[in-house]
PDB file of N, CA and C in Angstrom:
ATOM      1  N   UNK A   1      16.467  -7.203  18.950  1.00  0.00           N
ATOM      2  CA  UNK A   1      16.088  -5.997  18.255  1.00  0.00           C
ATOM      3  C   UNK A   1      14.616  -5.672  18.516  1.00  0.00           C
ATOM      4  N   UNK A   2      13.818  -6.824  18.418  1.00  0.00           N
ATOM      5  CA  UNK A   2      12.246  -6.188  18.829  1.00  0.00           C
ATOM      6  C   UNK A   2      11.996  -5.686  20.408  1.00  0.00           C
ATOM      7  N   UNK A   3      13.077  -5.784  21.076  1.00  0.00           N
ATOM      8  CA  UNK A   3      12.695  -5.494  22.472  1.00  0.00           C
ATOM      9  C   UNK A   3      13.532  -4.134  22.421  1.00  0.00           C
ATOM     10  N   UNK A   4      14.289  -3.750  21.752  1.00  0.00           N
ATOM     11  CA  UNK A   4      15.147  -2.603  21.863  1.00  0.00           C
ATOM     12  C   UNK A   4      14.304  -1.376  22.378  1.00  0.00           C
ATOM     13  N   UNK A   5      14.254  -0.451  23.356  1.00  0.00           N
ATOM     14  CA  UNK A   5      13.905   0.153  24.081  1.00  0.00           C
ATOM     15  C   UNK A   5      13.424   1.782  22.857  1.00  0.00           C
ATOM     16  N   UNK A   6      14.633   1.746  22.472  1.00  0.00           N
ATOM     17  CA  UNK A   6      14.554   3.628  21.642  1.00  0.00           C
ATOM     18  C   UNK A   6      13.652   3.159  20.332  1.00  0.00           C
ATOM     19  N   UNK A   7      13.735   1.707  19.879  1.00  0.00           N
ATOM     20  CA  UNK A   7      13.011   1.448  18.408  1.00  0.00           C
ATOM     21  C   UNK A   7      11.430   1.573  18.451  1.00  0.00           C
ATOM     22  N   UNK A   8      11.346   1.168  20.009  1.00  0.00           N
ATOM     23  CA  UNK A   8       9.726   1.003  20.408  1.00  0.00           C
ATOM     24  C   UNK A   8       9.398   2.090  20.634  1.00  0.00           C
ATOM     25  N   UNK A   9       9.960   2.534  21.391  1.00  0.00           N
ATOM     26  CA  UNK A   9       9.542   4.319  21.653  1.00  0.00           C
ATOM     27  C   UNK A   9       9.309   5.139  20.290  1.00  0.00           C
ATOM     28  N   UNK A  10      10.079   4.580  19.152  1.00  0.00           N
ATOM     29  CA  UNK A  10       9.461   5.423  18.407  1.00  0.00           C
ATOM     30  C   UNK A  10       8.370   4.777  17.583  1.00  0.00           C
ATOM     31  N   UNK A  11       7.966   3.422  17.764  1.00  0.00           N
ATOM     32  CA  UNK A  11       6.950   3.068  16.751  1.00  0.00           C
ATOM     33  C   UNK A  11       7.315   2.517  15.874  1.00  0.00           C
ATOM     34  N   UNK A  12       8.875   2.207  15.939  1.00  0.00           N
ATOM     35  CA  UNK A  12       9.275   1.406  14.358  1.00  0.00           C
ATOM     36  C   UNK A  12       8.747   0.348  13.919  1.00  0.00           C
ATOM     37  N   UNK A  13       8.204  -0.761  14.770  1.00  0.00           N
ATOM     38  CA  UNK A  13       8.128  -1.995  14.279  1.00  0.00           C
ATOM     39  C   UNK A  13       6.260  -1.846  14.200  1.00  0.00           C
ATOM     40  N   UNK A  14       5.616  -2.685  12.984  1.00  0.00           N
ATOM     41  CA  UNK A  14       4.172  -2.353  12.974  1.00  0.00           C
ATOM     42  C   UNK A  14       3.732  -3.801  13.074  1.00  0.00           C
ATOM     43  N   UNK A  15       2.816  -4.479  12.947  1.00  0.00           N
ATOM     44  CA  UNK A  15       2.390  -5.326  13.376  1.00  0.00           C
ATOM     45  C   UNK A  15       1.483  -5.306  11.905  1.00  0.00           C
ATOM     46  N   UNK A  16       1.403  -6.808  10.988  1.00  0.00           N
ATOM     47  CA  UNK A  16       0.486  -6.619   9.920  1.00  0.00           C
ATOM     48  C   UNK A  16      -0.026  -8.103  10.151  1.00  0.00           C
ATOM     49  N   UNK A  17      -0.656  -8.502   9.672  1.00  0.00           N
ATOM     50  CA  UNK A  17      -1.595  -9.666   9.361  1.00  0.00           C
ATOM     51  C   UNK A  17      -0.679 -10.757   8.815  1.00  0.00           C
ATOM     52  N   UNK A  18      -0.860 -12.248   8.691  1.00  0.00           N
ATOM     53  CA  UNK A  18      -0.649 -13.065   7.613  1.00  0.00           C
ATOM     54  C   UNK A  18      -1.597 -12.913   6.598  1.00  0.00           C
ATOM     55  N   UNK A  19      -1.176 -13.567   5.101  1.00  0.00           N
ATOM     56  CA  UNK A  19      -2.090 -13.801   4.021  1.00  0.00           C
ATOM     57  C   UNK A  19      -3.258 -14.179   4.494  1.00  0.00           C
ATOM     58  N   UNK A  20      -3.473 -14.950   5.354  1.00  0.00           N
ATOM     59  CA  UNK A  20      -4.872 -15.502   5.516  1.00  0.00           C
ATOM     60  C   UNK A  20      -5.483 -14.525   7.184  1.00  0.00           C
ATOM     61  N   UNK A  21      -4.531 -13.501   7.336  1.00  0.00           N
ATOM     62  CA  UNK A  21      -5.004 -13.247   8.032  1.00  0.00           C
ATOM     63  C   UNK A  21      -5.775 -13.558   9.533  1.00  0.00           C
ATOM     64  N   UNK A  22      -4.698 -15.005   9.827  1.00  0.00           N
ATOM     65  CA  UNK A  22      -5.156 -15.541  10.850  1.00  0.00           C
ATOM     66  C   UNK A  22      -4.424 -15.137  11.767  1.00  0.00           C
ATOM     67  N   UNK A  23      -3.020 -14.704  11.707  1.00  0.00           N
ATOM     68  CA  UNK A  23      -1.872 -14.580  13.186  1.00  0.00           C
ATOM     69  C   UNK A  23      -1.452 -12.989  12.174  1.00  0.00           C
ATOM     70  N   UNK A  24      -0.631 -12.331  13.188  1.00  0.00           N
ATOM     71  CA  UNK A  24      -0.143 -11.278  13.208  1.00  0.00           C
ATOM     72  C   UNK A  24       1.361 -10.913  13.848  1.00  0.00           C
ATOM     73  N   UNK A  25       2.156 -10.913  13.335  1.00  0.00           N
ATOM     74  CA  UNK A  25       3.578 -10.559  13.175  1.00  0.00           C
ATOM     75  C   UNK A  25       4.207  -9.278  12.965  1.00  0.00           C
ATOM     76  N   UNK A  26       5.238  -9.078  13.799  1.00  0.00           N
ATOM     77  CA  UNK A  26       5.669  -7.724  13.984  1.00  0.00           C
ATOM     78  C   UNK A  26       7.006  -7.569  12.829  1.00  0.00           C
ATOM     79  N   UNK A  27       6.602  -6.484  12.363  1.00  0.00           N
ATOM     80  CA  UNK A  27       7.795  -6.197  11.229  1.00  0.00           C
ATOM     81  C   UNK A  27       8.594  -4.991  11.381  1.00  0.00           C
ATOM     82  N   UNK A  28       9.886  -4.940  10.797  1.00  0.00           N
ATOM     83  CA  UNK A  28      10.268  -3.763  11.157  1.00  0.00           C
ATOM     84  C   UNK A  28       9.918  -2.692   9.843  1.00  0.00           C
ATOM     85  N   UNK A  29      10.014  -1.592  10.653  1.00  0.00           N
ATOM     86  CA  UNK A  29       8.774  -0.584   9.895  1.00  0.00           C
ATOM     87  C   UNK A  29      10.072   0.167   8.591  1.00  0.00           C
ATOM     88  N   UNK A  30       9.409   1.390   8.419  1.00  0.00           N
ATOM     89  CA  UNK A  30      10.067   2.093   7.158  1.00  0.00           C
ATOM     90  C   UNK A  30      11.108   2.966   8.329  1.00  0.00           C
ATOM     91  N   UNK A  31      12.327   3.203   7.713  1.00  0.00           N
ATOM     92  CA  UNK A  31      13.455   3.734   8.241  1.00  0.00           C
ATOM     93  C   UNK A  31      13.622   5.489   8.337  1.00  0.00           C
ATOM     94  N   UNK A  32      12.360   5.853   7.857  1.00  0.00           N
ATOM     95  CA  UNK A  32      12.164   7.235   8.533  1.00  0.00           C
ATOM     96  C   UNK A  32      11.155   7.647   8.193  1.00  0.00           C
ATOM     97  N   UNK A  33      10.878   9.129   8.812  1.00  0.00           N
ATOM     98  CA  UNK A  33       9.266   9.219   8.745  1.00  0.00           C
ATOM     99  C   UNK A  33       9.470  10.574   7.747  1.00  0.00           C
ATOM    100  N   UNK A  34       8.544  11.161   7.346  1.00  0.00           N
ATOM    101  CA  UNK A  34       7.746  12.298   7.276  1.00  0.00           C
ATOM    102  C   UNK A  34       7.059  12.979   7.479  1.00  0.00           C
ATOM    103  N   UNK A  35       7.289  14.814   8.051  1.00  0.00           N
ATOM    104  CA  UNK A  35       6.386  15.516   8.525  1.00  0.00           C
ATOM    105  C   UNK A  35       5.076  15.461   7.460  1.00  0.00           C
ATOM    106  N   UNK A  36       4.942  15.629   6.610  1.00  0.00           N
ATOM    107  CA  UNK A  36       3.562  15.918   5.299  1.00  0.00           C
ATOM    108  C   UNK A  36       3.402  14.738   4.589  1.00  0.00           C
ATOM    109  N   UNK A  37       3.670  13.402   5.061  1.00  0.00           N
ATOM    110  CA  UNK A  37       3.629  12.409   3.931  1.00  0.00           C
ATOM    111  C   UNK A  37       3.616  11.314   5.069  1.00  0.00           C
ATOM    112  N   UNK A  38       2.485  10.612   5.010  1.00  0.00           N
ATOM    113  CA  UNK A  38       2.073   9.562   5.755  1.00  0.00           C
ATOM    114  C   UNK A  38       2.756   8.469   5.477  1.00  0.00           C
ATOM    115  N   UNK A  39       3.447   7.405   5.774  1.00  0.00           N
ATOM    116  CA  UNK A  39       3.954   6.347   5.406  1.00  0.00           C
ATOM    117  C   UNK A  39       3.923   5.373   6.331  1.00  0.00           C
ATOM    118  N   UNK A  40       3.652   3.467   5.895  1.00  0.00           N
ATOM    119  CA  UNK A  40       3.166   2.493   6.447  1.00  0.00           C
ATOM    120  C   UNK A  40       3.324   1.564   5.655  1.00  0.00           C
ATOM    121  N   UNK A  41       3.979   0.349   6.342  1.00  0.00           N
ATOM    122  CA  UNK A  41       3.608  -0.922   5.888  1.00  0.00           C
ATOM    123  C   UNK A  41       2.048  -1.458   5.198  1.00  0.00           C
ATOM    124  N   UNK A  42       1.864  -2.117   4.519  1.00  0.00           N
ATOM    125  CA  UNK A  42       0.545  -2.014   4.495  1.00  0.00           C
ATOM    126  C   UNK A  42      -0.220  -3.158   4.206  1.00  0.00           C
ATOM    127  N   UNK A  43       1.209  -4.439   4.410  1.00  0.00           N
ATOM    128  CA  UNK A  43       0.705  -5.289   3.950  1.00  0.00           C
ATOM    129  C   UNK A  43       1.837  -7.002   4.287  1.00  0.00           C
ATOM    130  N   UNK A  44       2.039  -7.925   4.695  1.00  0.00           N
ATOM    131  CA  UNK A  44       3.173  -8.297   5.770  1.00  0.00           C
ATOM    132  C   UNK A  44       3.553  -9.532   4.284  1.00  0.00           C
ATOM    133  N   UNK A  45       4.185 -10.118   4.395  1.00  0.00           N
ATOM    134  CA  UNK A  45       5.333 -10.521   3.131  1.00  0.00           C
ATOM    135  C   UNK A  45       4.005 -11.948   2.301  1.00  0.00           C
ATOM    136  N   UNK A  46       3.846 -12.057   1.708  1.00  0.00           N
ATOM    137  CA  UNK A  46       3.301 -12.956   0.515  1.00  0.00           C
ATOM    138  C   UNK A  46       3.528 -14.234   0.986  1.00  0.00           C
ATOM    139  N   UNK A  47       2.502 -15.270   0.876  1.00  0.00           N
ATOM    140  CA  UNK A  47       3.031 -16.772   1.180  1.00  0.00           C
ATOM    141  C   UNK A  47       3.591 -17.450   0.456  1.00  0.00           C
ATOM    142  N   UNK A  48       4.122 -18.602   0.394  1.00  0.00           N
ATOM    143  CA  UNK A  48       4.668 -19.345  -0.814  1.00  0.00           C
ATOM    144  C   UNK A  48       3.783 -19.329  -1.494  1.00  0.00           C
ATOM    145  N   UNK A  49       4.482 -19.124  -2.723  1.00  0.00           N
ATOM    146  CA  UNK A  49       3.287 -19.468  -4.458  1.00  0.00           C
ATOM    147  C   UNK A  49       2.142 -18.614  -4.685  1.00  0.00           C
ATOM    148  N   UNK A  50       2.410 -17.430  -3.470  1.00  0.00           N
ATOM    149  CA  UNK A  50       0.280 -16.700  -3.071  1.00  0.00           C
ATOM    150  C   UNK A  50       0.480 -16.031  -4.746  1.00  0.00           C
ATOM    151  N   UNK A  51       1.836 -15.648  -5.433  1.00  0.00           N
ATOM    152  CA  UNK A  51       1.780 -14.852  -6.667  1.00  0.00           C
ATOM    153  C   UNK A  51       2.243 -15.314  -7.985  1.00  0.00           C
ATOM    154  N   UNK A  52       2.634 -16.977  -7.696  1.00  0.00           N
ATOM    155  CA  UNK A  52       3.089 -17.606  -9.016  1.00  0.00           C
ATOM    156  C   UNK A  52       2.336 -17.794 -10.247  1.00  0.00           C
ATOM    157  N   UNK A  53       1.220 -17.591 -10.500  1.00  0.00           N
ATOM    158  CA  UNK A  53      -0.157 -17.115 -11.378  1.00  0.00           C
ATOM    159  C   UNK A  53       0.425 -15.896 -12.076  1.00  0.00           C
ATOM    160  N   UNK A  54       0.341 -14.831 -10.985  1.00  0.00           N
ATOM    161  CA  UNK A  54       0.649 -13.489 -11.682  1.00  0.00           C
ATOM    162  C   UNK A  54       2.044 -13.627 -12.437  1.00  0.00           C
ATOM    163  N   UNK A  55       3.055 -14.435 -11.933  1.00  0.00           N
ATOM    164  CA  UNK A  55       4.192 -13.740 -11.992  1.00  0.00           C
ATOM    165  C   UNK A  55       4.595 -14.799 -13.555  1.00  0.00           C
ATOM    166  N   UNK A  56       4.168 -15.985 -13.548  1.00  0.00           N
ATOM    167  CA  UNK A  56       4.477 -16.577 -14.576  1.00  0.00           C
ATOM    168  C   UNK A  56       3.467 -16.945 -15.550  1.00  0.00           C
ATOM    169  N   UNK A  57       2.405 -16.654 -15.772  1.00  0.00           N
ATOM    170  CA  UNK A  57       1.278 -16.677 -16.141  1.00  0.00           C
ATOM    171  C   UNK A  57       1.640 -14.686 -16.955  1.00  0.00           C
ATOM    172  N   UNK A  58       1.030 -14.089 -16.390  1.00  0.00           N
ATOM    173  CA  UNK A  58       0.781 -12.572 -16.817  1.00  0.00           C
ATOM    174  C   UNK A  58       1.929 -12.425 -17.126  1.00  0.00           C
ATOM    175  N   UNK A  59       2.708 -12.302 -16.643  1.00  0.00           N
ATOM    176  CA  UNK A  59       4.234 -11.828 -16.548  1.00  0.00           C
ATOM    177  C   UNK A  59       5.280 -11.879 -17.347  1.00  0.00           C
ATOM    178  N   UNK A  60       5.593 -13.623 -17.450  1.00  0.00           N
ATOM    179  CA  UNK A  60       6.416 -13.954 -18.318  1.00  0.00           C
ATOM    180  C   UNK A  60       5.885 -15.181 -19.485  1.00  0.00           C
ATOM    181  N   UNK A  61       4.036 -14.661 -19.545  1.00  0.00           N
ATOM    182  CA  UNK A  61       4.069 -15.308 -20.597  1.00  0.00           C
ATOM    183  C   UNK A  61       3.715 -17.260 -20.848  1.00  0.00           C
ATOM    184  N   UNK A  62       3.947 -17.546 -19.360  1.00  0.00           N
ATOM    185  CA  UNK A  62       3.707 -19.074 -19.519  1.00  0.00           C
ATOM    186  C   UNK A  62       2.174 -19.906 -19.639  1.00  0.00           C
ATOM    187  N   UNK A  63       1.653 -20.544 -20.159  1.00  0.00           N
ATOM    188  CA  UNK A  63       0.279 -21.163 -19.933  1.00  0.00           C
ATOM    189  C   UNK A  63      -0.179 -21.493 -18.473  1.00  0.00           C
ATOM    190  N   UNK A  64      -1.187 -21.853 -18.202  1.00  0.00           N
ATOM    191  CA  UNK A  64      -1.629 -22.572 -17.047  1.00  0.00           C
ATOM    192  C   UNK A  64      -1.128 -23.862 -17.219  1.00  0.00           C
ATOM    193  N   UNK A  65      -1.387 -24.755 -18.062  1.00  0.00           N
ATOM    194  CA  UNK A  65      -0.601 -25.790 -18.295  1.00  0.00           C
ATOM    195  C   UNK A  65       1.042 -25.819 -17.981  1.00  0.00           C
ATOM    196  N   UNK A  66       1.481 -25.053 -18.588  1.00  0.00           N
ATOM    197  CA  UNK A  66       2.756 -24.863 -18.205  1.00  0.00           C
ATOM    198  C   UNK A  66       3.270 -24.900 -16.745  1.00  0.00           C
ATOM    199  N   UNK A  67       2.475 -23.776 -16.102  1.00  0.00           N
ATOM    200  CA  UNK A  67       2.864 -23.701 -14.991  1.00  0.00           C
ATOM    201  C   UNK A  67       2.118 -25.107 -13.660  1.00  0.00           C
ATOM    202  N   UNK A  68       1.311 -25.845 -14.365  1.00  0.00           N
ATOM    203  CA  UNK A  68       1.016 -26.765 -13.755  1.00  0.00           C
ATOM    204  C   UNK A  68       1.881 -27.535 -13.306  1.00  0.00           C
ATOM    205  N   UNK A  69       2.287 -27.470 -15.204  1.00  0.00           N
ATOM    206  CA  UNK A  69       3.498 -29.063 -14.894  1.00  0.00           C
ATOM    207  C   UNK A  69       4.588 -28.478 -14.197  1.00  0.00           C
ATOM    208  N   UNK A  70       5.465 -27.627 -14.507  1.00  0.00           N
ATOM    209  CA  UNK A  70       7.193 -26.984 -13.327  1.00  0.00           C
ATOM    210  C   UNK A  70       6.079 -27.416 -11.989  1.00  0.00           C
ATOM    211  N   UNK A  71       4.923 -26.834 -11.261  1.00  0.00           N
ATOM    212  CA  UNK A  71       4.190 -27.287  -9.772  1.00  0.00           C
ATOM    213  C   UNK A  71       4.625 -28.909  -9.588  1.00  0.00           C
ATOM    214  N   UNK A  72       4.170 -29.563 -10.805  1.00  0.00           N
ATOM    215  CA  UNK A  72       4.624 -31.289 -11.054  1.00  0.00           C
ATOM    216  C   UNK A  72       5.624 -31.743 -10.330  1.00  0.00           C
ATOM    217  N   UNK A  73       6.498 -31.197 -11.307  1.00  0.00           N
ATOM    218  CA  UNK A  73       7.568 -31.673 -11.920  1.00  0.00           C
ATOM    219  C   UNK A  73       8.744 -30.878  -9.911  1.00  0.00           C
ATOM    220  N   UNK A  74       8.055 -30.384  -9.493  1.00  0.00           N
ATOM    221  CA  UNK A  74       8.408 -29.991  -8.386  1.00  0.00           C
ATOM    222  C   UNK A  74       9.454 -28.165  -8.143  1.00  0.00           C
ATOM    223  N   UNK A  75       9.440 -27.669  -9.597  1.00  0.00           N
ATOM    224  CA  UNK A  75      10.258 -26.321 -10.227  1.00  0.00           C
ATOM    225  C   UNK A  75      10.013 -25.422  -9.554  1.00  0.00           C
ATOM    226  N   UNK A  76       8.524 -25.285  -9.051  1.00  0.00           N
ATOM    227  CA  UNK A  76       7.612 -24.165  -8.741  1.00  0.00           C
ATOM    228  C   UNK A  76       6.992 -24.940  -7.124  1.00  0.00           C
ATOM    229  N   UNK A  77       6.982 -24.118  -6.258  1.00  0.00           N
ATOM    230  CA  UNK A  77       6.836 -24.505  -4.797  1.00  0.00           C
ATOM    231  C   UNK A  77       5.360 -23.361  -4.442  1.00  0.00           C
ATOM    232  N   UNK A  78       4.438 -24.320  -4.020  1.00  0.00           N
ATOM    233  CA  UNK A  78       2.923 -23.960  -3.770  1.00  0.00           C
ATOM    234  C   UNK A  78       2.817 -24.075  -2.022  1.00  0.00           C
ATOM    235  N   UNK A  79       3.493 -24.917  -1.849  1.00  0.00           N
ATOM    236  CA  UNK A  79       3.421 -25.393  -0.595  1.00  0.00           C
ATOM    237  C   UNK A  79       5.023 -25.720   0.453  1.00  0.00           C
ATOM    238  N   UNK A  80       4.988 -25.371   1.630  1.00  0.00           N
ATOM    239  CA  UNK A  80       6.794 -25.741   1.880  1.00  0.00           C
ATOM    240  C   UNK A  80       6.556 -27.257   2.015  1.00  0.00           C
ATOM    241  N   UNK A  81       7.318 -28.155   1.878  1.00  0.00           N
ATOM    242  CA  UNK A  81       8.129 -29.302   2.133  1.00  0.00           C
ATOM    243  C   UNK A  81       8.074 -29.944   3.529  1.00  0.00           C
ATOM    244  N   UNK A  82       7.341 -31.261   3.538  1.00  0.00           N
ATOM    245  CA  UNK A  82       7.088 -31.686   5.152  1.00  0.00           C
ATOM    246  C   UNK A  82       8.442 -31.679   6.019  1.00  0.00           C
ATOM    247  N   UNK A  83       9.804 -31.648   5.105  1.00  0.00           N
ATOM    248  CA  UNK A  83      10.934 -31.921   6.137  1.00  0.00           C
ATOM    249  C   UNK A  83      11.605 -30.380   6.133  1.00  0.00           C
ATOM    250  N   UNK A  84      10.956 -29.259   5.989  1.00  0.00           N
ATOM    251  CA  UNK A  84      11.731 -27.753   6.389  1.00  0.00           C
ATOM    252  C   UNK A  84      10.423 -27.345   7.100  1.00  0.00           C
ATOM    253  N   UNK A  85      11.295 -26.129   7.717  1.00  0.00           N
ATOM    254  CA  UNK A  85      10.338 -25.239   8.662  1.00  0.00           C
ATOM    255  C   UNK A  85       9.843 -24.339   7.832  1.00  0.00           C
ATOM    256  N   UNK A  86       7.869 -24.833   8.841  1.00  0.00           N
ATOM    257  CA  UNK A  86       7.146 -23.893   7.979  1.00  0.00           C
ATOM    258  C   UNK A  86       6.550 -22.441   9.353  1.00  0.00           C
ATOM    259  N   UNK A  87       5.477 -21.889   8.777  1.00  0.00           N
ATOM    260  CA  UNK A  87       5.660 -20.643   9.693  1.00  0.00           C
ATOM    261  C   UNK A  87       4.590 -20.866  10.791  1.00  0.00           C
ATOM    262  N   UNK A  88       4.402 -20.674  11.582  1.00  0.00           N
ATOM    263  CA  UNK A  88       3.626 -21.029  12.636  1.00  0.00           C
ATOM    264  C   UNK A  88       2.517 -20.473  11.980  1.00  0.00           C
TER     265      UNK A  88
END
């Protein structure tokens, strides 16, 4: 699909950053355009855990403590696992 000839021609796939902004990866873009309305990726998918603060902390309410221990206790994933694939 990323080599597909008519997808490139039109620009579908955009190219955004990692979180840390070290490598850059091609994504596939938004599924149609607009004449008067600019539209763009703007930002390439979240790393493990980059939002588990916001999301259980602000969100739903849990302590820092809380969310320490599920990190512990192994519930909550900060980091992938030495025996799965991680992302280049």
């Amino acid at each position: 699909m990323l080599d597909d000839p008519q997808l490139n021609a039109r620009g579908f796939f955009e190219s955004l950053p990692t979180a840390d902004e070290q490598k850059h990866y091609r994504y596939p873009g938004l599924m149609f355009r607009m004449a008067r309305t600019p539209n763009a990726l703007h930002a390439g998918p979240a790393r493990l855990g980059e939002h588990n603060r916001e999301i259980y902390c602000d969100l739903l309410g849990y302590s820092e403590e809380q969310l320490a221990e599920l990190e512990q206790q192994g519930l909550v994933a900060t980091a992938y696992p030495l025996s799965v694939w991680r992302p280049e």
